[in-house]
C-alpha atoms as a PDB file:
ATOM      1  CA  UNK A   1       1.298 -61.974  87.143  1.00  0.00           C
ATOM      2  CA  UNK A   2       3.971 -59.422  87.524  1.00  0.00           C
ATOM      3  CA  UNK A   3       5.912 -57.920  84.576  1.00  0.00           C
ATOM      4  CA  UNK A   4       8.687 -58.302  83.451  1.00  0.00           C
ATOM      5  CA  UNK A   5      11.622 -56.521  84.017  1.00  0.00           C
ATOM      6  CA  UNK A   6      14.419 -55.686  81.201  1.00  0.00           C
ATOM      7  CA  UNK A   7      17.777 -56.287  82.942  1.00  0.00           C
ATOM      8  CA  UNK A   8      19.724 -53.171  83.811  1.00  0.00           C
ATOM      9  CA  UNK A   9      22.543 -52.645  81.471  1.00  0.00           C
ATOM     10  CA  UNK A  10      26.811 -51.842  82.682  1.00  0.00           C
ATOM     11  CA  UNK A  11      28.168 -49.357  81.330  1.00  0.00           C
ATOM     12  CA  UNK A  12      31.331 -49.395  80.381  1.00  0.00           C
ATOM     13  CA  UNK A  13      32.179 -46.582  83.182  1.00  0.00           C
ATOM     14  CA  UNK A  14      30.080 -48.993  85.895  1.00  0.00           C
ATOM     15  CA  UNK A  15      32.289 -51.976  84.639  1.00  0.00           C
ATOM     16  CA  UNK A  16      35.639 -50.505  85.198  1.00  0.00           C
ATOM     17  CA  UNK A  17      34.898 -49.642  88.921  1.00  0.00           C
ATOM     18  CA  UNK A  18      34.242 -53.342  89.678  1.00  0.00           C
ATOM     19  CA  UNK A  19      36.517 -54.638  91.989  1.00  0.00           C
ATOM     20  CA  UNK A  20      39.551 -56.125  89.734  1.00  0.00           C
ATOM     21  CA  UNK A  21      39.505 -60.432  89.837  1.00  0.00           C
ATOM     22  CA  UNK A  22      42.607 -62.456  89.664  1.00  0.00           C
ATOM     23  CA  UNK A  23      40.238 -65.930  89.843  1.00  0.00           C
ATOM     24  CA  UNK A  24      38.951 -65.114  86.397  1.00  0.00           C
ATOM     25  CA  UNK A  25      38.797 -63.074  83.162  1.00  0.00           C
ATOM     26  CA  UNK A  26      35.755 -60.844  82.639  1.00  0.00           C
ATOM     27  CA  UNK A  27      34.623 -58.917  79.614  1.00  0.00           C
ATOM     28  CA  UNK A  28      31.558 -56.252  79.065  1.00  0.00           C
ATOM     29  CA  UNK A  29      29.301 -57.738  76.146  1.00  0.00           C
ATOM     30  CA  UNK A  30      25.776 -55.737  75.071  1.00  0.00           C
ATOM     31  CA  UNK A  31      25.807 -53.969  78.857  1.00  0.00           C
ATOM     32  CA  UNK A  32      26.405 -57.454  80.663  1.00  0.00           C
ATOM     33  CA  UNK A  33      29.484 -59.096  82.577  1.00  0.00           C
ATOM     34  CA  UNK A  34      30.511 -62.411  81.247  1.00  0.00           C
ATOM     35  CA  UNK A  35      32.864 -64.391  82.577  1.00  0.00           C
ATOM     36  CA  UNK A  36      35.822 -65.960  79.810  1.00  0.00           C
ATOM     37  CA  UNK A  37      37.853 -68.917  81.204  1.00  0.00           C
ATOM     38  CA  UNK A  38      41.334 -68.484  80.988  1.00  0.00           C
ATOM     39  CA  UNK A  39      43.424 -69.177  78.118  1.00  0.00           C
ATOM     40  CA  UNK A  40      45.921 -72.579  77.811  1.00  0.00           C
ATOM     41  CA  UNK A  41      49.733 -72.793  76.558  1.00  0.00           C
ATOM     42  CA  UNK A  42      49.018 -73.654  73.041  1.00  0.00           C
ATOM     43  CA  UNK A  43      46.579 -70.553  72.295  1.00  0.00           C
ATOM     44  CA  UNK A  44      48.766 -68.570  74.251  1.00  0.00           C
ATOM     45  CA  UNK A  45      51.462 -70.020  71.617  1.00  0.00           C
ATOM     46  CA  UNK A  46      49.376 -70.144  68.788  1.00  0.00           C
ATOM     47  CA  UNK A  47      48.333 -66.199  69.584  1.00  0.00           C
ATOM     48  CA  UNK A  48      52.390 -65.447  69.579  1.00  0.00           C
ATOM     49  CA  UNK A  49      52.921 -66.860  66.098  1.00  0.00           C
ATOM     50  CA  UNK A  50      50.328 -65.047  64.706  1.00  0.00           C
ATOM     51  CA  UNK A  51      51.581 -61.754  66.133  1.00  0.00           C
ATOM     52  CA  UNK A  52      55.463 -62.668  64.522  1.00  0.00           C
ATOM     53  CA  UNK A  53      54.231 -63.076  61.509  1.00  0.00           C
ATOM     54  CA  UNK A  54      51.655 -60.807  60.506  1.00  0.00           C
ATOM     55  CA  UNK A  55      54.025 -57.665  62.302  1.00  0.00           C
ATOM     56  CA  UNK A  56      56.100 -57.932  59.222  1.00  0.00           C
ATOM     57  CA  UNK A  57      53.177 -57.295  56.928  1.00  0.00           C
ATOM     58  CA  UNK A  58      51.699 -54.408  59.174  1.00  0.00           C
ATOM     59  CA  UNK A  59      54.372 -52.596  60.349  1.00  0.00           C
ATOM     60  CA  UNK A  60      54.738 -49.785  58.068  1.00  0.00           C
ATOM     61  CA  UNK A  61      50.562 -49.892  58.238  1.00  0.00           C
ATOM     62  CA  UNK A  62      49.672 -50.526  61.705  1.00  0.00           C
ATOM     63  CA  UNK A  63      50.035 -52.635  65.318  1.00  0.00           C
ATOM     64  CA  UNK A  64      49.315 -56.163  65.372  1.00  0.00           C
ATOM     65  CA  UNK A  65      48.901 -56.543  69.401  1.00  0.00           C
ATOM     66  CA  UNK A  66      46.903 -59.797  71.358  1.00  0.00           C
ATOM     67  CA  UNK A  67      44.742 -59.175  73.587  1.00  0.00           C
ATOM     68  CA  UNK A  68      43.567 -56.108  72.525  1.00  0.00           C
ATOM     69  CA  UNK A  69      40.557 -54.026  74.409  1.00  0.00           C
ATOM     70  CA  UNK A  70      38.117 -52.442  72.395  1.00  0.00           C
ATOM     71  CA  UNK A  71      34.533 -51.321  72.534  1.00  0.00           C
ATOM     72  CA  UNK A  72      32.722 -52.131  69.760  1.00  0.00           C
ATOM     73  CA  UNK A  73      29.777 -50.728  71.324  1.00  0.00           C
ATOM     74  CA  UNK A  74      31.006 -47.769  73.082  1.00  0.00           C
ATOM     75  CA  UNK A  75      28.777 -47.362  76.443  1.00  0.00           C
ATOM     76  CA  UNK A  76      27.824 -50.841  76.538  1.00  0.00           C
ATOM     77  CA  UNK A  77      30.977 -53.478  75.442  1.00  0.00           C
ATOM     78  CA  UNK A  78      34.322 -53.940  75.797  1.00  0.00           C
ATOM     79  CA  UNK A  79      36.066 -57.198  75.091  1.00  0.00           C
ATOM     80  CA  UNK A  80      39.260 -57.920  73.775  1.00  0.00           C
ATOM     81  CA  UNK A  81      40.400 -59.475  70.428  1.00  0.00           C
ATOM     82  CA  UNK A  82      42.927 -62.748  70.677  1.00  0.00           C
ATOM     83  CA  UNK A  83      45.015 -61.116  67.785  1.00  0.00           C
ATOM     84  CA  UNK A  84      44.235 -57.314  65.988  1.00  0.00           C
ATOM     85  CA  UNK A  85      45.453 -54.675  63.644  1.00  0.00           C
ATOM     86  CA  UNK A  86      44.812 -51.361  64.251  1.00  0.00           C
ATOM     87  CA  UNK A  87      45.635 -49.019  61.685  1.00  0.00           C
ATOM     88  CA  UNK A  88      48.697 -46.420  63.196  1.00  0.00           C
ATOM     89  CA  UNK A  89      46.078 -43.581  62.729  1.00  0.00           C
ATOM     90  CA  UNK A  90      43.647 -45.303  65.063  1.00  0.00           C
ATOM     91  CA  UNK A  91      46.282 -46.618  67.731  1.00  0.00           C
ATOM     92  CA  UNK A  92      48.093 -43.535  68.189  1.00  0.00           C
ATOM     93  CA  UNK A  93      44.604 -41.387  68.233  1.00  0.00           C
ATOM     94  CA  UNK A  94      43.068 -43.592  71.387  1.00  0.00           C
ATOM     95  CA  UNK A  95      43.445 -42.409  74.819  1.00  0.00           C
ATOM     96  CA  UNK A  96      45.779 -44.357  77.229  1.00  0.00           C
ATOM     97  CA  UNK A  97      43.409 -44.145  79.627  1.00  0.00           C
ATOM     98  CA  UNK A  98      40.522 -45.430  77.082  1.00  0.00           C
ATOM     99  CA  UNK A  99      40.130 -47.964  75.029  1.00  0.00           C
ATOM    100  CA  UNK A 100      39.928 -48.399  70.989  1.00  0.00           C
ATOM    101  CA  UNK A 101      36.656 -47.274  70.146  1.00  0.00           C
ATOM    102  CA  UNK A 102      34.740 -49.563  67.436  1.00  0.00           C
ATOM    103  CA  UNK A 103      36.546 -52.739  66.359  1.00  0.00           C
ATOM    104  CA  UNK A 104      39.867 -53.352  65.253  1.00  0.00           C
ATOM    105  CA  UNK A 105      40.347 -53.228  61.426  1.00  0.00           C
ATOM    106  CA  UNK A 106      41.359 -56.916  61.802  1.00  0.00           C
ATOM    107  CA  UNK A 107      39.860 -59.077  64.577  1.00  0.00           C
ATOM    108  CA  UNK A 108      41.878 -63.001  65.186  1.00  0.00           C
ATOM    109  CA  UNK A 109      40.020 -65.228  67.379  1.00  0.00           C
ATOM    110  CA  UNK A 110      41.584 -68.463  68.241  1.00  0.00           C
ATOM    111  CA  UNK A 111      38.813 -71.180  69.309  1.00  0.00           C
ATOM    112  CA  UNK A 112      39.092 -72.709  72.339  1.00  0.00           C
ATOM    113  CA  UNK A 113      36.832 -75.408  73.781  1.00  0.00           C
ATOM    114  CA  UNK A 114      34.664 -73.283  75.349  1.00  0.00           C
ATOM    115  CA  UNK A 115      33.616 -71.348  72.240  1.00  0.00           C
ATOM    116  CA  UNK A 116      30.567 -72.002  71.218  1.00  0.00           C
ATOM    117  CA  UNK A 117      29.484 -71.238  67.357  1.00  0.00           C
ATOM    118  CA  UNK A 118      26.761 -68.895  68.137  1.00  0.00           C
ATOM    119  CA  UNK A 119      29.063 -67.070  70.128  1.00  0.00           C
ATOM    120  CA  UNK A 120      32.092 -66.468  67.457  1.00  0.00           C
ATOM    121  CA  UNK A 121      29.019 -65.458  65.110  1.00  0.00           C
ATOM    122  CA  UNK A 122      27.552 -62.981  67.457  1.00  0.00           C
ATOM    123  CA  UNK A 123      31.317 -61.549  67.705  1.00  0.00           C
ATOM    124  CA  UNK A 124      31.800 -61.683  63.977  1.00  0.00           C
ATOM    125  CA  UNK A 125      28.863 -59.755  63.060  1.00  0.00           C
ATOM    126  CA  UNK A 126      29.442 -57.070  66.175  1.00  0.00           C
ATOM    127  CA  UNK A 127      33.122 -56.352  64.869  1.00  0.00           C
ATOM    128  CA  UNK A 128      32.553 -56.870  61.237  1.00  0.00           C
ATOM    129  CA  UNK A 129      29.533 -53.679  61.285  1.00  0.00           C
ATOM    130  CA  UNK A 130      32.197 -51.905  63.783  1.00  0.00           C
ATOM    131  CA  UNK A 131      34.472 -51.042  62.109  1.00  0.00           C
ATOM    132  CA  UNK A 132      36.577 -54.853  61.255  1.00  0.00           C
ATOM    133  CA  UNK A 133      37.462 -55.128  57.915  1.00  0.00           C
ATOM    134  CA  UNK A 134      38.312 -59.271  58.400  1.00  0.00           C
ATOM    135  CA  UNK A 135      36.945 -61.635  61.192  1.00  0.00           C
ATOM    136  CA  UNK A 136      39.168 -64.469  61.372  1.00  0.00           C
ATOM    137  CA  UNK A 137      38.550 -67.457  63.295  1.00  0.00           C
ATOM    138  CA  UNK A 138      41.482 -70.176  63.749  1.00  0.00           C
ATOM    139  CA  UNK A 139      40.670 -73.471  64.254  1.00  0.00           C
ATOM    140  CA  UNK A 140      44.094 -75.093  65.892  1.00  0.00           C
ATOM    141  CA  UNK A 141      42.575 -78.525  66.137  1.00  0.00           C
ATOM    142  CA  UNK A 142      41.249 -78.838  62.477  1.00  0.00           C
ATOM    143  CA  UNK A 143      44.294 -76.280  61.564  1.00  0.00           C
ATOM    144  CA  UNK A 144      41.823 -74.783  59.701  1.00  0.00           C
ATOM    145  CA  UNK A 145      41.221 -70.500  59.875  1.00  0.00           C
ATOM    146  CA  UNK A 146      37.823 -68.748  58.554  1.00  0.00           C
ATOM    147  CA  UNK A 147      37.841 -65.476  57.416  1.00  0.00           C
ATOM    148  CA  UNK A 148      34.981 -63.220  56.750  1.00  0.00           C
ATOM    149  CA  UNK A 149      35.554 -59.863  55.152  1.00  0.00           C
ATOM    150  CA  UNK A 150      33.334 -57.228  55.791  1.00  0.00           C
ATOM    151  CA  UNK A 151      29.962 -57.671  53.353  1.00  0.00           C
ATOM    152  CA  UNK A 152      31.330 -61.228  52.179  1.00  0.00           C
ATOM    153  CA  UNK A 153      30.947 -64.460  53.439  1.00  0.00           C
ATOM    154  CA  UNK A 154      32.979 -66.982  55.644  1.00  0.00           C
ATOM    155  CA  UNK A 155      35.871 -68.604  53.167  1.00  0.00           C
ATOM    156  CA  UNK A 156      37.873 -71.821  55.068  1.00  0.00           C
ATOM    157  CA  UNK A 157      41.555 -72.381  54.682  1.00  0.00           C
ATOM    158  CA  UNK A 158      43.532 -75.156  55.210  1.00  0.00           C
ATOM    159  CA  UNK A 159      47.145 -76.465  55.788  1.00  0.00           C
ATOM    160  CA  UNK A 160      48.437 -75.650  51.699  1.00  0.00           C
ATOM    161  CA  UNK A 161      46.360 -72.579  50.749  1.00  0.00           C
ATOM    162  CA  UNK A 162      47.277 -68.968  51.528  1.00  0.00           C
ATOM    163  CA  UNK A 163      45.212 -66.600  52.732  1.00  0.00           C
ATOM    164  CA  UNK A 164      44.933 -63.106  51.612  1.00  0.00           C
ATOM    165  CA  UNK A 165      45.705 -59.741  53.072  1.00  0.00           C
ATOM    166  CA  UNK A 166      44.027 -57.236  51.387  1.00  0.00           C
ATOM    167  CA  UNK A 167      45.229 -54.526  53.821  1.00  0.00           C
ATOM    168  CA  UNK A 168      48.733 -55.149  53.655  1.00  0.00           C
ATOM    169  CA  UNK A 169      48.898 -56.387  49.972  1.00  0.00           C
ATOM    170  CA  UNK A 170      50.176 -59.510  51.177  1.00  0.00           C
ATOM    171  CA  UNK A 171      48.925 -63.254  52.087  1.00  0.00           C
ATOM    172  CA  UNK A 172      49.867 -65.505  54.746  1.00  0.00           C
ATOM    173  CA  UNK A 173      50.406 -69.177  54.388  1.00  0.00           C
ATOM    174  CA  UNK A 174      48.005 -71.426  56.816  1.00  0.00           C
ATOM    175  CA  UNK A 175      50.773 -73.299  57.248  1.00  0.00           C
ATOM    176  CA  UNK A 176      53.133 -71.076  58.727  1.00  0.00           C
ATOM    177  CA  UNK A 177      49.998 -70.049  61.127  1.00  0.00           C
ATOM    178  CA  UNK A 178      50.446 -73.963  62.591  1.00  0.00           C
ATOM    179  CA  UNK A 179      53.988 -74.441  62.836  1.00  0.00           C
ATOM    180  CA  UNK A 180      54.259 -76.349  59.324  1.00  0.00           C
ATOM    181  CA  UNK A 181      55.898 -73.704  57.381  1.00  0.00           C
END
């Protein structure tokens, strides 16, 4: 019986002299390429509200960007986050020719039907011992948006509750995130 053979891992380096796609969107997670189907209008929309309104909040404190590269793992990751903060320190001390090394202090993922649960764990648990403070997960078909700060568990909050931010001694109301407020 032959052995088996552990599977040779990217670096990021190796990854960014692939030959650039237009057909899809491709990410770097734990030394492999996976493949991310492209975004639709209403988390492209729902991505844009969030931005408007937590800018406000951050602005004296940070960037609040979408689609934000970073690499949580530095040789052997680099996704992006829907929705981050990065502190002003952090943003303004990366490399333009780099990426945002560890995870964003605040990491926004907005679901989309090809999420699966074990995935969005395995993300919240990478950026939440990376350097995320807050692992949000929005939910725009239950309107519903999970949270977990780092060392604390997952709360839910729906359409009437407010969520808190900590970080820019502040809250946001859920239902502003949906268009209700």
């Amino acid at each position: 019986m032959a052995a088996a053979t552990d599977p040779v891992l990217m670096t990021v380096e190796q990854y960014r002299h692939l030959p650039d796609r237009e057909d899809v969107i491709q990410e770097l997670h734990w030394g492999m390429v996976v493949t991310l189907t492209r975004p639709t209008m209403g988390h492209a929309k729902l991505q844009s509200r969030l931005v408007r309104l937590l800018r406000p909040k951050a602005e004296r404190l940070g960037v609040v960007e979408t689609e934000v590269a970073f690499r949580a793992l530095p040789e052997y990751d680099l996704r992006s986050a829907d929705v981050a903060y990065v502190s002003r320190e952090r943003w303004e001390a990366t490399d333009d020719h780099d990426n945002l090394q560890g995870s964003p202090e605040l990491v926004i993922e907005v679901l989309s039907p090809s999420n699966t649960k074990a995935e969005i764990h395995e993300k919240a648990v990478l950026c939440l011992s990376t350097g995320a403070q807050a692992f949000w997960v929005v939910d725009a078909r239950r309107k519903t948006v999970s949270v977990t700060p780092k060392g604390g568990e997952p709360v839910i909050y729906r359409i009437g509750d407010r969520i808190p931010l900590p970080m820019f001694d502040s809250y946001l109301e859920v239902a502003e995130i949906f268009g209700g407020g």
